[in-house]
N, C-alpha and C. Protein backbone atom coordinates (compact mmCIF):
# COMPACT_ATOMS: atom_id res chain seq x y z
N UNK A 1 -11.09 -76.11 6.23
CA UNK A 1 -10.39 -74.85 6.28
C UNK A 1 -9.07 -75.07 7.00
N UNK A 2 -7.91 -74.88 6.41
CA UNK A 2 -6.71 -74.62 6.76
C UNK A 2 -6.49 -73.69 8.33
N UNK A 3 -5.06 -73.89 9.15
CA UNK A 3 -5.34 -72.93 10.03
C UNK A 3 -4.78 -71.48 9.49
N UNK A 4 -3.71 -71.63 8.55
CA UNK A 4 -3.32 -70.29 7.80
C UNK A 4 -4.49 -69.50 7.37
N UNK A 5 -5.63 -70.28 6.76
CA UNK A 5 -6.38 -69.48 6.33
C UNK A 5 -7.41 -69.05 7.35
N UNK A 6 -7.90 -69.67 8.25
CA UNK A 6 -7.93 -69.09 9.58
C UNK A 6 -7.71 -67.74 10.40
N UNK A 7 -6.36 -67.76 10.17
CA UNK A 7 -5.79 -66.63 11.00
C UNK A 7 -5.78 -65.37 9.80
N UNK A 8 -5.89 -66.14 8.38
CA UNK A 8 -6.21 -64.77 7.58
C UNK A 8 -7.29 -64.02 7.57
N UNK A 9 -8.27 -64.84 7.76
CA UNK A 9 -9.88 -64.28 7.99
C UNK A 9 -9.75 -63.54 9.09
N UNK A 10 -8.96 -64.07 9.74
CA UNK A 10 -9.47 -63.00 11.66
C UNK A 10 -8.61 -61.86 11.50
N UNK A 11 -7.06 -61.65 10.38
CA UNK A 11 -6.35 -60.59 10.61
C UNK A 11 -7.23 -59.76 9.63
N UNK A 12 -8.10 -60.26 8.81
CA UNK A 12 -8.77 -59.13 7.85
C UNK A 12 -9.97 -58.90 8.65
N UNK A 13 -10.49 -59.30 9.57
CA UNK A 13 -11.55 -58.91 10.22
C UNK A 13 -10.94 -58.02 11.04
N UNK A 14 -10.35 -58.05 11.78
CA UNK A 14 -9.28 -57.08 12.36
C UNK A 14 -9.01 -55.53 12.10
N UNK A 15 -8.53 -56.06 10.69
CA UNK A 15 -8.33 -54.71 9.93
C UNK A 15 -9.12 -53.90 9.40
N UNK A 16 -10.89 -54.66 9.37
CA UNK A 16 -11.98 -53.40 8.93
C UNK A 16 -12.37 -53.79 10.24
N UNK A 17 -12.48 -54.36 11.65
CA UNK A 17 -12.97 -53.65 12.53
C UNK A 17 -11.95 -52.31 13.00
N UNK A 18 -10.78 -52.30 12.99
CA UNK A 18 -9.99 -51.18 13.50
C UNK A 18 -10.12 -50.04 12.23
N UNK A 19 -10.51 -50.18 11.05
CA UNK A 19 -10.34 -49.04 10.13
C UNK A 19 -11.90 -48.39 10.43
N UNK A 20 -12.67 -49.32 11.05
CA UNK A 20 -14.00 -49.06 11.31
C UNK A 20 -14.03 -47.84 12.51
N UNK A 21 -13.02 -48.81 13.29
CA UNK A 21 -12.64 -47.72 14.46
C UNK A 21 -11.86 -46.13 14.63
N UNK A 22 -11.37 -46.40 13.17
CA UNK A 22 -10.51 -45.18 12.85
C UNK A 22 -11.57 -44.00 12.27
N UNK A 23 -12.44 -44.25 11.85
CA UNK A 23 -13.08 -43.43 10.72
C UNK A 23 -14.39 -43.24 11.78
N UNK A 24 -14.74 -43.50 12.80
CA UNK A 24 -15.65 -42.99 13.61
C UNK A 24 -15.05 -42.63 15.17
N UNK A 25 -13.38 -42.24 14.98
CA UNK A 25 -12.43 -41.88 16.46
C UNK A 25 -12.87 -40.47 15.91
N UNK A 26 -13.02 -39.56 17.24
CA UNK A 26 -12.36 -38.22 16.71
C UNK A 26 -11.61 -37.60 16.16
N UNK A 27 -11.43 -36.68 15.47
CA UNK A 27 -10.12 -36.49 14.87
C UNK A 27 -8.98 -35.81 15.42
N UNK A 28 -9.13 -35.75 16.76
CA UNK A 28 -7.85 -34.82 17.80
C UNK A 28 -8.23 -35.08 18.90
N UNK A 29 -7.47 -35.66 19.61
CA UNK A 29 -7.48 -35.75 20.77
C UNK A 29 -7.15 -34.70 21.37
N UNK A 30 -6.71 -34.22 22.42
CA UNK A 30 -6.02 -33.34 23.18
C UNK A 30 -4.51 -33.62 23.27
N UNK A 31 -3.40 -33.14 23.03
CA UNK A 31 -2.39 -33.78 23.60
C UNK A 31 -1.89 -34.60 22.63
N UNK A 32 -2.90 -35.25 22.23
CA UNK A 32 -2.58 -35.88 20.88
C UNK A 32 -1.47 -35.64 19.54
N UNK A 33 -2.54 -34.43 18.82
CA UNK A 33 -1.88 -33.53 18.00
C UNK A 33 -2.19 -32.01 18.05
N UNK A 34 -0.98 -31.47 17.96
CA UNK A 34 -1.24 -29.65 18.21
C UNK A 34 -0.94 -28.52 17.04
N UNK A 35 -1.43 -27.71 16.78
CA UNK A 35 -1.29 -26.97 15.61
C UNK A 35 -0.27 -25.76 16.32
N UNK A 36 -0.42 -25.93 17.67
CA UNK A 36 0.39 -24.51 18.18
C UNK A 36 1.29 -24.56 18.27
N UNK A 37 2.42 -23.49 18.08
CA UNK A 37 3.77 -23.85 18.63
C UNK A 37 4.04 -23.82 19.76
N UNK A 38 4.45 -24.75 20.66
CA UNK A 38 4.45 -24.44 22.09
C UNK A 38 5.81 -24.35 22.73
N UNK A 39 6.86 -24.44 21.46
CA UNK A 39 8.38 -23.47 21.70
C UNK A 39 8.23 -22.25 21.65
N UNK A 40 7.33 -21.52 20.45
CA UNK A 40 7.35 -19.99 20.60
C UNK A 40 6.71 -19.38 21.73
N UNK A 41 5.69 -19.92 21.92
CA UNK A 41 4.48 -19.46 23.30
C UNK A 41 5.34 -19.36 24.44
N UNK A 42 5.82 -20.89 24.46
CA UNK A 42 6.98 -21.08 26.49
C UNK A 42 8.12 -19.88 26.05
N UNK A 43 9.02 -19.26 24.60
CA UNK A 43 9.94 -18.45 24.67
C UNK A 43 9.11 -17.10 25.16
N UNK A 44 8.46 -17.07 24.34
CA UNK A 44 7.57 -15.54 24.69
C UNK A 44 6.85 -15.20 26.41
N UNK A 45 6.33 -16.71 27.10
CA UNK A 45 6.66 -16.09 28.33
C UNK A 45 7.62 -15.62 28.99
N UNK A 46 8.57 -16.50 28.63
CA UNK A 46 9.76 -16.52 29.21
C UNK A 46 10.17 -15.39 29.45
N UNK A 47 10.24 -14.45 28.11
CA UNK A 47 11.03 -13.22 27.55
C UNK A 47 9.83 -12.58 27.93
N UNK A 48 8.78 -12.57 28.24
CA UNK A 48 7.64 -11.77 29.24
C UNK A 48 8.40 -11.11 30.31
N UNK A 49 8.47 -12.66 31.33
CA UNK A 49 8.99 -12.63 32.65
C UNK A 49 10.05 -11.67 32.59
N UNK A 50 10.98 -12.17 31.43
CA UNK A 50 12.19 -11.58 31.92
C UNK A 50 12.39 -10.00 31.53
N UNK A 51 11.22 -9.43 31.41
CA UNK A 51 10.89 -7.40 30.65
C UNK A 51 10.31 -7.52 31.99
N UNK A 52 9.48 -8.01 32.97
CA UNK A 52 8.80 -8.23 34.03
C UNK A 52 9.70 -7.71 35.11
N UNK A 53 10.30 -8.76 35.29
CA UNK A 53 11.82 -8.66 36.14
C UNK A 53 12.52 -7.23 36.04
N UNK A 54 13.21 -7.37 34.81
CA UNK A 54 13.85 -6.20 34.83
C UNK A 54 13.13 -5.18 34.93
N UNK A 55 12.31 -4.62 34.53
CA UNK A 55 11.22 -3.73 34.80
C UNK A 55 11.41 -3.03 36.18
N UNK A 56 11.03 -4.01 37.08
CA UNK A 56 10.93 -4.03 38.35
C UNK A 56 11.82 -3.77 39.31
N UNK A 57 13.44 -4.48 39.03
CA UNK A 57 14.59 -4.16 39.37
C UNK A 57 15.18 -2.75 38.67
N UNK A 58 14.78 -2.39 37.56
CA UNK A 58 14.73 -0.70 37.51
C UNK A 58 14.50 0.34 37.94
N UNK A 59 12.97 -0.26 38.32
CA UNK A 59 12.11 0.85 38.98
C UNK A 59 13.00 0.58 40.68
N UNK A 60 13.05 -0.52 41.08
CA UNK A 60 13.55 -0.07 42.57
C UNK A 60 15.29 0.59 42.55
N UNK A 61 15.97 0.38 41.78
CA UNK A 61 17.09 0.99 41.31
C UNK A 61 17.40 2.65 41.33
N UNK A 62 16.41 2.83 40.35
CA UNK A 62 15.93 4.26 39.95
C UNK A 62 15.38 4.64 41.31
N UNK A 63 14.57 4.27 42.00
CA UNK A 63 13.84 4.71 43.48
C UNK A 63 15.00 5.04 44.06
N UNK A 64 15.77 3.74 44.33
CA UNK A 64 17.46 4.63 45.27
C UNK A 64 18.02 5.24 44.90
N UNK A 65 18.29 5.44 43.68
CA UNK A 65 19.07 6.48 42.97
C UNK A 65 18.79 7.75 43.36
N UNK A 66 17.62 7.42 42.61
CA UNK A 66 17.10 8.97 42.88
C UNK A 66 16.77 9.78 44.67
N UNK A 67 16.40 8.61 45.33
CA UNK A 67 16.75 8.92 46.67
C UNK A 67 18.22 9.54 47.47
N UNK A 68 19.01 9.08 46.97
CA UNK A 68 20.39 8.97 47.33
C UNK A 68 20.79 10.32 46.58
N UNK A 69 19.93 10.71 45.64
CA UNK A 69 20.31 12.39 44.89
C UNK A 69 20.11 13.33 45.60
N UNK A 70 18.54 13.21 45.87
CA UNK A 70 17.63 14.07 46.75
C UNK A 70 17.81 13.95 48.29
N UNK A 71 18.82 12.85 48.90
CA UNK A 71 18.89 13.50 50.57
C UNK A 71 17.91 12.96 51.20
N UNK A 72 16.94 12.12 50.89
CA UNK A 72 15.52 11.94 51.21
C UNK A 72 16.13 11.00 52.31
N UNK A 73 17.07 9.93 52.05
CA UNK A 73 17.25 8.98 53.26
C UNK A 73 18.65 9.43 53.59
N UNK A 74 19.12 10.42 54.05
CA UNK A 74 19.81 10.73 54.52
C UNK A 74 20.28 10.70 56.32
N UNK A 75 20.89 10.19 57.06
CA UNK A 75 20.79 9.85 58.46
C UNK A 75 20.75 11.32 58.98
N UNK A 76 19.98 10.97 60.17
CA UNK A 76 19.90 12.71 61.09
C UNK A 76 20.95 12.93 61.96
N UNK A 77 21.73 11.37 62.50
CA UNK A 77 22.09 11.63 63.74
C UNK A 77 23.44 11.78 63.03
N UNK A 78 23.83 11.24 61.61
CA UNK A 78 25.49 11.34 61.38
C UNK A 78 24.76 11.68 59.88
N UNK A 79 24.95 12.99 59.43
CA UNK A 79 24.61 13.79 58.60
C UNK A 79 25.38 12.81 57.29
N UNK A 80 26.58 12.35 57.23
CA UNK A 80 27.23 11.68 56.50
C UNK A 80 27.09 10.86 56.04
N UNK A 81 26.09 9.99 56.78
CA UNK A 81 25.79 8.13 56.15
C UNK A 81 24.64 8.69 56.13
N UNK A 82 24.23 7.61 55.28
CA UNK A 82 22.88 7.36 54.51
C UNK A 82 22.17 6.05 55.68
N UNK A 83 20.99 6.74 55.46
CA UNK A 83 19.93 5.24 56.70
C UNK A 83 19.23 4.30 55.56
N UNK A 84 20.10 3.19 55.58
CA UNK A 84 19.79 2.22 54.79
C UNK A 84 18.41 1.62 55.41
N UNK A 85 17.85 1.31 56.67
CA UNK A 85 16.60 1.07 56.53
C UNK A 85 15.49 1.98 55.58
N UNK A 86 15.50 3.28 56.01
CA UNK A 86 14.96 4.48 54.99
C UNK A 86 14.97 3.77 53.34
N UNK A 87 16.12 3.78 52.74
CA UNK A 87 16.47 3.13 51.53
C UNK A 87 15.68 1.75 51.12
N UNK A 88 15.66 0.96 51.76
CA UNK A 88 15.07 0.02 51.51
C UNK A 88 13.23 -0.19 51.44
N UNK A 89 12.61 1.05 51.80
CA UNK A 89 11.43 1.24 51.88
C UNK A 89 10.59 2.90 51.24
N UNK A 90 11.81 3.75 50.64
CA UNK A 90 11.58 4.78 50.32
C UNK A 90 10.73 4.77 48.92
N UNK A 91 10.11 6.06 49.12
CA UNK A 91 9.41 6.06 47.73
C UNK A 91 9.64 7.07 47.18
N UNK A 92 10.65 7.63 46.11
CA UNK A 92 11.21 9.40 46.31
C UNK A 92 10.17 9.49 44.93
N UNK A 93 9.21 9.03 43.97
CA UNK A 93 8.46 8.95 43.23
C UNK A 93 7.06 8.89 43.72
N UNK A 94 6.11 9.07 43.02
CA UNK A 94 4.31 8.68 43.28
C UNK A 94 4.32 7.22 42.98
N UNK A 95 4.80 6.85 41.04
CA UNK A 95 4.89 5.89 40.43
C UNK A 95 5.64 5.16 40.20
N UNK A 96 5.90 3.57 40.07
CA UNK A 96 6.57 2.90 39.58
C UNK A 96 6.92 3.25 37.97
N UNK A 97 6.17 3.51 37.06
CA UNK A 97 6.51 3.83 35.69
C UNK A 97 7.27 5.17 36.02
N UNK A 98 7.24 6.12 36.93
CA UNK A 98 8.41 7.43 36.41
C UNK A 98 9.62 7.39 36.87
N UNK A 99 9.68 6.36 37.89
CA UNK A 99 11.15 5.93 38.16
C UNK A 99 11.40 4.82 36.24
N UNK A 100 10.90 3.93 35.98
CA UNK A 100 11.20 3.49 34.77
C UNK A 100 11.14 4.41 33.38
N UNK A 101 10.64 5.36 33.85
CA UNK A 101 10.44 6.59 32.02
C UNK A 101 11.92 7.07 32.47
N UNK A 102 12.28 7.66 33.84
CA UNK A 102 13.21 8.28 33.48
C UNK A 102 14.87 7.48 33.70
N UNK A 103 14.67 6.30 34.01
CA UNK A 103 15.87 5.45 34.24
C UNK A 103 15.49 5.64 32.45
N UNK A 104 15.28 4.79 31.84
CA UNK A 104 15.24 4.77 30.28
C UNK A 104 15.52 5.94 29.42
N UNK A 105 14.99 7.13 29.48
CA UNK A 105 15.38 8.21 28.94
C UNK A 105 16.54 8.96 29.20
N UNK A 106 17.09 8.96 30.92
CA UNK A 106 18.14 9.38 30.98
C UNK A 106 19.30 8.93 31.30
N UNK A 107 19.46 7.49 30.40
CA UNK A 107 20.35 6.99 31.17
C UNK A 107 21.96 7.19 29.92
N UNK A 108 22.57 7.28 30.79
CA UNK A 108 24.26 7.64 30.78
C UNK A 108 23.78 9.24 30.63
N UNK A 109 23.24 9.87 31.52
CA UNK A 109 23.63 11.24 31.05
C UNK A 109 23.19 11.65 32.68
């Protein structure tokens, strides 16, 4: 036996032990291969977060606003300025959603 023919026997043994190996691997690994899109999923949190956010910076917006309408943090000792500690902790609402229904419904008017 030749050594060419040698090394042909062992690369074809090779090739049905690894096709052997192929046809009894699982067929997905993890990580491997994915059917999901995982650009649309990461955009859609993203654009979650960011209705989240704003949301939130509305509702405290709308809270001062509407505070700053109503007099609620108004200073006692200089009728004129406003008590920004007051402001920063006021609640001139019950809810977070009716400061956001009515920033949304009435806004520019």
């Amino acid at each position: 036996m030749s050594p060419g023919m040698h090394t042909q026997m062992s690369e074809d043994k090779e090739k049905d032990l690894m096709s052997m190996y192929r046809e009894t691997r699982p067929r997905e690994f993890f990580g491997e291969k994915s059917t999901t899109n995982h650009l649309a999923w990461s955009l859609l949190v993203i654009l979650l977060a960011l209705v989240f956010w704003l949301v939130v910076a509305l509702a405290a917006a709308e809270n001062q606003r509407y505070a700053l309408q109503t007099g609620v943090c108004q200073d006692h000792v200089f009728p004129a300025e406003i008590d920004m500690s007051c402001l920063k902790q006021v609640k001139s609402r019950e809810h977070w959603w009716q400061h956001v229904g009515h920033a949304l419904l009435k806004m520019g008017a």
